[in-house]
C-alpha atoms as a PDB file:
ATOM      1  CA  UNK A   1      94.497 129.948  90.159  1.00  0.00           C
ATOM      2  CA  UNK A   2      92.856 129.714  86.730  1.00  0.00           C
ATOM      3  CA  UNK A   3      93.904 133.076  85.325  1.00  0.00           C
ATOM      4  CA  UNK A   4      97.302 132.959  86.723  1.00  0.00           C
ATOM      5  CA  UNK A   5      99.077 129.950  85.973  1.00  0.00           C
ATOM      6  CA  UNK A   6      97.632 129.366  82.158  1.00  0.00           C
ATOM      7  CA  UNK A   7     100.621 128.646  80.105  1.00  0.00           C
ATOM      8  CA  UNK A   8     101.224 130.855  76.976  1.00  0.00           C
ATOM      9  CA  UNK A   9      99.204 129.470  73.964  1.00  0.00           C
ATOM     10  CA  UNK A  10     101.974 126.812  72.499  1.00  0.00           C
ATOM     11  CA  UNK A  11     101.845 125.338  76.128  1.00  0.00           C
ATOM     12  CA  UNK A  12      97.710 124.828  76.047  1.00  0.00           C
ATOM     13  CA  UNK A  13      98.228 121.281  75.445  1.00  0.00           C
ATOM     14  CA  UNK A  14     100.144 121.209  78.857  1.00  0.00           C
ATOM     15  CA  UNK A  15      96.841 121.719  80.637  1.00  0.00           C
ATOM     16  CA  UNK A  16      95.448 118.741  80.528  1.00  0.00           C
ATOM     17  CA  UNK A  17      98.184 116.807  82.140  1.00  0.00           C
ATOM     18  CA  UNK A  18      98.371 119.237  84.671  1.00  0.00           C
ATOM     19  CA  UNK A  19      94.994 119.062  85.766  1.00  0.00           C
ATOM     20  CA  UNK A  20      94.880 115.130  85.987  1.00  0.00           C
ATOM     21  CA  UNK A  21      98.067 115.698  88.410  1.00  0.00           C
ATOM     22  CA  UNK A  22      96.006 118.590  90.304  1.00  0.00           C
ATOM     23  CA  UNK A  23      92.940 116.331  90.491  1.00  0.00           C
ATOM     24  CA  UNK A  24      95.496 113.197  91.564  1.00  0.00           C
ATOM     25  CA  UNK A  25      96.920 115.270  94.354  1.00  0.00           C
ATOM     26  CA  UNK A  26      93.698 117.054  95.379  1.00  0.00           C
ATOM     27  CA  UNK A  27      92.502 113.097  95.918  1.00  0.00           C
ATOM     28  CA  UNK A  28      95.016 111.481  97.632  1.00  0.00           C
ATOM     29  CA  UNK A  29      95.436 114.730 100.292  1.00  0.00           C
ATOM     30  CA  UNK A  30      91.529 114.371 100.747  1.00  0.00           C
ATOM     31  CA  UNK A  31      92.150 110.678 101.237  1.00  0.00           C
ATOM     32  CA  UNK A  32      94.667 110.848 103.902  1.00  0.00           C
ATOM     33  CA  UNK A  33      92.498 113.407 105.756  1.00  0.00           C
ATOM     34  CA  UNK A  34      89.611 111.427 105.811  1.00  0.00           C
ATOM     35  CA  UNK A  35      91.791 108.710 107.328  1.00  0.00           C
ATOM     36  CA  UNK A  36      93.530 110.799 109.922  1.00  0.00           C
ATOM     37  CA  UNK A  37      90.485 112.825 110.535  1.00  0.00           C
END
């Protein structure tokens, strides 16, 4: 995943953002399988 979706260098401020909203979702899909699991 790392390798393939980097954005072209004028985009490397884009990452950040992108991971908070990759870390956001990775939570809250974690968080409704713990409570339906």
């Amino acid at each position: 995943m790392g390798c393939c979706n980097q954005p072209p260098k004028g985009g490397s401020t884009e990452i950040k953002p992108l991971l908070k909203a990759f870390g956001v979702m990775l939570a809250v899909i974690l968080l409704i399988a713990w409570i339906f699991g």
